[in-house]
C-alpha atoms as a PDB file:
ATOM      1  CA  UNK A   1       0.000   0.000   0.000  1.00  0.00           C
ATOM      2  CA  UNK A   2       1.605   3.518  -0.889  1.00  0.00           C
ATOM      3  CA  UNK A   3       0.967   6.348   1.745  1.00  0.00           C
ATOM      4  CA  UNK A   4       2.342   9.351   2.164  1.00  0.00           C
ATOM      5  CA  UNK A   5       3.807  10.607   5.518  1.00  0.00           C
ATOM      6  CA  UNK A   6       2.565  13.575   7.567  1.00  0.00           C
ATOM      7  CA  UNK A   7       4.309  12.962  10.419  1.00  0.00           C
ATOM      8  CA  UNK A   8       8.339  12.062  10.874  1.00  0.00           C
ATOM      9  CA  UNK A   9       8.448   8.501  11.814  1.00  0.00           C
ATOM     10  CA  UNK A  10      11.981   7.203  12.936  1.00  0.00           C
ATOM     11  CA  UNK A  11      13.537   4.512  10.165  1.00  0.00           C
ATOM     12  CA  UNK A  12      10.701   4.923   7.705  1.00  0.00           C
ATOM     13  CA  UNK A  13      10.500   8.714   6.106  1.00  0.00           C
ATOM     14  CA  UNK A  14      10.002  12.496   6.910  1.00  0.00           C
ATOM     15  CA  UNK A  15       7.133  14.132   6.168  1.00  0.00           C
ATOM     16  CA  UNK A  16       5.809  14.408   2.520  1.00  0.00           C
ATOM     17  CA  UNK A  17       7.093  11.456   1.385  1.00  0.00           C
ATOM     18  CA  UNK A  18       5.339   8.755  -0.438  1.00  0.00           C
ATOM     19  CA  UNK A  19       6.395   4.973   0.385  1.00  0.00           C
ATOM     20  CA  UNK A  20       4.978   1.851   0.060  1.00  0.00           C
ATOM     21  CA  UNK A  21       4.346   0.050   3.204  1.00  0.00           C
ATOM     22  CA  UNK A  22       2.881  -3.229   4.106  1.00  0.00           C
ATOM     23  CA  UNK A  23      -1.141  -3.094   4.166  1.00  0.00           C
ATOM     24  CA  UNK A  24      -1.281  -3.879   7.830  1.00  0.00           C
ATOM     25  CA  UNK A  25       1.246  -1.899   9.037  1.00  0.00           C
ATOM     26  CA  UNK A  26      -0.667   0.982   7.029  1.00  0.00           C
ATOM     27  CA  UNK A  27      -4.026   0.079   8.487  1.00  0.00           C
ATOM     28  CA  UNK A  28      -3.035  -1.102  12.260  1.00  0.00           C
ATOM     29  CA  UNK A  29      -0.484   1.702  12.848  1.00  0.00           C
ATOM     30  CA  UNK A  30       0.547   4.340  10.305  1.00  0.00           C
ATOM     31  CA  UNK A  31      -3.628   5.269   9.846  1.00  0.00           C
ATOM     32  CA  UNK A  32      -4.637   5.163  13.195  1.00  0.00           C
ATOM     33  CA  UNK A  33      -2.127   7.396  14.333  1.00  0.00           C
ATOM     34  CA  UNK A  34      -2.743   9.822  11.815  1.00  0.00           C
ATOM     35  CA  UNK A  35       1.066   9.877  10.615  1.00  0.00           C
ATOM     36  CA  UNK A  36       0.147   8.928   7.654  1.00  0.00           C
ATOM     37  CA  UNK A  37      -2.562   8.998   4.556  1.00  0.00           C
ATOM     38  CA  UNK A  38      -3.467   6.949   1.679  1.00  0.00           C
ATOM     39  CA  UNK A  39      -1.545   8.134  -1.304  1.00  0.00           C
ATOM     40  CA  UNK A  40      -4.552   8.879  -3.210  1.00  0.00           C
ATOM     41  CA  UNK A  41      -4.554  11.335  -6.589  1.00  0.00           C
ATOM     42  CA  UNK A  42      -6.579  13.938  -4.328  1.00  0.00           C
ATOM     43  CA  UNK A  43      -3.724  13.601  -1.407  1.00  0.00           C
ATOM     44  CA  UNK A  44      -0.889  14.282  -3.475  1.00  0.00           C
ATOM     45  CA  UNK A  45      -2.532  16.985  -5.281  1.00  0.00           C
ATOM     46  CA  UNK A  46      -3.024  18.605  -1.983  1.00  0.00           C
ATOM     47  CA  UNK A  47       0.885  17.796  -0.643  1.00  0.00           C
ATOM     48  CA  UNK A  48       1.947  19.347  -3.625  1.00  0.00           C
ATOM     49  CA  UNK A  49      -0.092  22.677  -3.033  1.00  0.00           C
ATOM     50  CA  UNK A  50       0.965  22.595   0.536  1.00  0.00           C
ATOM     51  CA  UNK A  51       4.997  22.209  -0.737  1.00  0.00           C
ATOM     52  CA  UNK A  52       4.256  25.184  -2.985  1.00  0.00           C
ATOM     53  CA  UNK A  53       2.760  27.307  -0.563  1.00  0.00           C
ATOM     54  CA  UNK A  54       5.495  26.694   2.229  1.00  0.00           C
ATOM     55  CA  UNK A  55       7.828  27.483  -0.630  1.00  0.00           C
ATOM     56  CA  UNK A  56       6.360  30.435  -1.556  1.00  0.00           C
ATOM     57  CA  UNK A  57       6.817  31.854   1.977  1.00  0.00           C
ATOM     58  CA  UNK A  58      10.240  30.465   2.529  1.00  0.00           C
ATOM     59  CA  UNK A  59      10.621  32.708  -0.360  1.00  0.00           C
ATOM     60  CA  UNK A  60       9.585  35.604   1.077  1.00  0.00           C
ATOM     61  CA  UNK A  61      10.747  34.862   4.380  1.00  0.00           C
ATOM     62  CA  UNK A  62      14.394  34.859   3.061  1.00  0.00           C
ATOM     63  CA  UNK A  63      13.900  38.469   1.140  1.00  0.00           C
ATOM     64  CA  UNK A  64      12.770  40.149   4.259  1.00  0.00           C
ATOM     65  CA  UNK A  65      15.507  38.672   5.734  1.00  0.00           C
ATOM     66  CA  UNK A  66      18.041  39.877   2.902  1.00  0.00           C
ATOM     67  CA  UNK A  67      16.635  43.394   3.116  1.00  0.00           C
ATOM     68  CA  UNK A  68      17.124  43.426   7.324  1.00  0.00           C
ATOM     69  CA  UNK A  69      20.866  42.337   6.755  1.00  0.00           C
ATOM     70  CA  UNK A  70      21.433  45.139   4.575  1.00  0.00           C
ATOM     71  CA  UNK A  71      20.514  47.314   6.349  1.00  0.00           C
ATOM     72  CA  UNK A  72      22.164  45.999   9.687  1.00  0.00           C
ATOM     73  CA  UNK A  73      25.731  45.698   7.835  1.00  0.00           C
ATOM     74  CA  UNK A  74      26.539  48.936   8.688  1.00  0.00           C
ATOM     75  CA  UNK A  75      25.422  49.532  12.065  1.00  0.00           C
ATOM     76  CA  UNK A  76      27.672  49.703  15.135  1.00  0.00           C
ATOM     77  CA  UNK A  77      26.357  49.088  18.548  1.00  0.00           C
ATOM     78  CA  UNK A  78      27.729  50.766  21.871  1.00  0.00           C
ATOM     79  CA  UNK A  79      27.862  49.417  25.181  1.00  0.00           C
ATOM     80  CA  UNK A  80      29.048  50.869  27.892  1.00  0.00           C
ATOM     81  CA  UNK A  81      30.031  48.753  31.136  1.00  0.00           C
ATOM     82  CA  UNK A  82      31.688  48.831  34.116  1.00  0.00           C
ATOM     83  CA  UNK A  83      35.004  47.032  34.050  1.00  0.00           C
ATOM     84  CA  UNK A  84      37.545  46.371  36.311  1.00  0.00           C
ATOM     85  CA  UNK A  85      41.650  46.243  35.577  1.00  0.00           C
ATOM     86  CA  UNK A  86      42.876  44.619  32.241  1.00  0.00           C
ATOM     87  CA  UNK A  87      39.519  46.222  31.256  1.00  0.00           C
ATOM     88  CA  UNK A  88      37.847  42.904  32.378  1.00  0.00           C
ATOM     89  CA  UNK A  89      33.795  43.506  33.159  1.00  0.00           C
ATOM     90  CA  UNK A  90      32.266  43.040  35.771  1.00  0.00           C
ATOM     91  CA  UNK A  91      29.633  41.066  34.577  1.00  0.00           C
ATOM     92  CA  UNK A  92      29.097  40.230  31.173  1.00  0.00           C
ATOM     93  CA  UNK A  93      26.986  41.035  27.624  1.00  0.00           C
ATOM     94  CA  UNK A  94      25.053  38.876  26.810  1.00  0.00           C
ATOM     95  CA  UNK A  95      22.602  38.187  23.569  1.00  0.00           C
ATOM     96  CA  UNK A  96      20.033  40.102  25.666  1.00  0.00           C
ATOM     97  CA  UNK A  97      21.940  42.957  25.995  1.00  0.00           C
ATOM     98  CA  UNK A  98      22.807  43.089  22.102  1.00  0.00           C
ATOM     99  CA  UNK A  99      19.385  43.078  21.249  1.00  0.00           C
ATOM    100  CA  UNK A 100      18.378  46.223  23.778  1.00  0.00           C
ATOM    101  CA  UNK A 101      21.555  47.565  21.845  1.00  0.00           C
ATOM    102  CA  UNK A 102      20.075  47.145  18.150  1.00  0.00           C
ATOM    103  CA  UNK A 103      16.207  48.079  19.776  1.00  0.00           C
ATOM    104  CA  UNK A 104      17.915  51.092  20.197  1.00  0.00           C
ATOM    105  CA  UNK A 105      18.990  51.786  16.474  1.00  0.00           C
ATOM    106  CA  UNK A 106      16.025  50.751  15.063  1.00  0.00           C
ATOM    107  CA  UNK A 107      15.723  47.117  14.274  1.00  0.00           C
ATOM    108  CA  UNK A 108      13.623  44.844  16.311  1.00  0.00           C
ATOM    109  CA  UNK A 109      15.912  41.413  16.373  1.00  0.00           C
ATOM    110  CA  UNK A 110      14.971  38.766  18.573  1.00  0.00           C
ATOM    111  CA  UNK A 111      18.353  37.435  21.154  1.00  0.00           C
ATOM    112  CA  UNK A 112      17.778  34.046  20.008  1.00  0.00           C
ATOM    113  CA  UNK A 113      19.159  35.403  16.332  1.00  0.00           C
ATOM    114  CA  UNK A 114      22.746  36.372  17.859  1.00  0.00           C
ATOM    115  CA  UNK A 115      25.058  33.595  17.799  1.00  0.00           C
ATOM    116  CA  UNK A 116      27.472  34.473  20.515  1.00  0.00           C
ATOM    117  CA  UNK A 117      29.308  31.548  21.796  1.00  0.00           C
ATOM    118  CA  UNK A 118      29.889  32.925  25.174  1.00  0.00           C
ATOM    119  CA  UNK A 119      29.172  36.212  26.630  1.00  0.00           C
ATOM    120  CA  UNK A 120      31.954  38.711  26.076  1.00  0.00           C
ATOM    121  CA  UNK A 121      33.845  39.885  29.286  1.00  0.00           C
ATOM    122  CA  UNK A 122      36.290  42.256  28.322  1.00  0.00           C
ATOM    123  CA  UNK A 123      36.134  45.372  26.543  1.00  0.00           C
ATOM    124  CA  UNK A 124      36.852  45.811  22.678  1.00  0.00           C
ATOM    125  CA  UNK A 125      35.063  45.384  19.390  1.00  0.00           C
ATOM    126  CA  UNK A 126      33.390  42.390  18.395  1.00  0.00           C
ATOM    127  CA  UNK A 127      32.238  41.093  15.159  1.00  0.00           C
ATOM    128  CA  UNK A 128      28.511  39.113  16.322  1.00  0.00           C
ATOM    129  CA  UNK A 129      27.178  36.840  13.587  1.00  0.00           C
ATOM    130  CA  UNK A 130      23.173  37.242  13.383  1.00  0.00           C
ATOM    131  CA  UNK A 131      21.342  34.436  12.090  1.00  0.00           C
ATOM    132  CA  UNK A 132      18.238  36.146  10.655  1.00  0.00           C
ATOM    133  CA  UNK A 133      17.748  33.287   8.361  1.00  0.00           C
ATOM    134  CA  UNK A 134      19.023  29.542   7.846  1.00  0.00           C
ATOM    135  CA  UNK A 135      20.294  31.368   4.652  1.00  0.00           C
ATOM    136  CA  UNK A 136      21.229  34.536   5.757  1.00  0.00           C
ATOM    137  CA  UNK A 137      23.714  35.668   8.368  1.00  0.00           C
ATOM    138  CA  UNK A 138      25.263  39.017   8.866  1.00  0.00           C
ATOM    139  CA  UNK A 139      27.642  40.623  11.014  1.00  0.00           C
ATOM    140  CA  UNK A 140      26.857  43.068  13.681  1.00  0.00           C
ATOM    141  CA  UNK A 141      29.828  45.132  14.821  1.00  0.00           C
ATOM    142  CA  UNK A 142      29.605  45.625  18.872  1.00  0.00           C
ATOM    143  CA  UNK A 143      31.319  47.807  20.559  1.00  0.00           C
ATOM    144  CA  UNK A 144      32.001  47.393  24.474  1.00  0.00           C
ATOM    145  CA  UNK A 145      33.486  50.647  26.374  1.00  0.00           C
ATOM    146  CA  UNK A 146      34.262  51.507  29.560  1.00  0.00           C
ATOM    147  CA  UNK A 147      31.524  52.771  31.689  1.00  0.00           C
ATOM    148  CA  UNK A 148      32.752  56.283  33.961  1.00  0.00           C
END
């Protein structure tokens, strides 16, 4: 029996794709579960629209996200902070903080899109990449001064 997959199922397919399975492990599992439907000429008329859609907004999702990075490329964020000798903080910056930092320019970036891979402790200019797409990243130039 062929059906196609809505659901991931682990050793058998993602979702979308059409297999053929055995009739009772179509009818006693795969059905009754829902993670899967008969690949009928009505069901894989409708996957394809659905693959077209998502595509179509993938699309778009990726241009909005081209047109933010331009515009971020040349920004520079400031941060001031308190820091000790060897111009070690006290404390740290953190994603959070970057994203207060760009609020302030302008752009409303969520701190899950910064890809630090620790918090920066000492002062000095740092190149952050931002992840605004799985396509698109861009670099955000950061700036951390001493605080009087």
């Amino acid at each position: 029996m062929e059906v196609i997959l809505k659901k991931s199922v682990e050793g058998l397919g993602a979702p979308g794709d059409v297999l053929k399975v055995s009739d009772g492990y179509a009818r006693n599992y795969l059905l009754p579960m829902q993670l899967a439907v008969h690949a009928t000429e009505r069901n894989r008329r409708h996957l394809d629209h659905q693959k077209r859609v998502i595509d179509q907004q993938e699309s778009k999702n990726r241009e909005h996200a081209r047109e933010i990075a331009s515009q971020i490329s040349g920004v520079t964020c400031t941060l001031k902070r308190r820091a000790g000798e060897n111009d070690r903080l006290f404390g740290s910056v953190t994603p959070m903080d970057i994203a207060e930092a760009v609020r302030a320019e302008g752009f409303e970036l969520e701190r899950r899109f910064f890809e630090l891979a620790e918090p920066i402790r000492e002062l000095g200019v740092f190149m952050i990449p931002v992840r605004l797409h799985t396509d698109v990243v861009v670099e955000l130039r950061v700036v951390v001064e001493r605080d009087e």
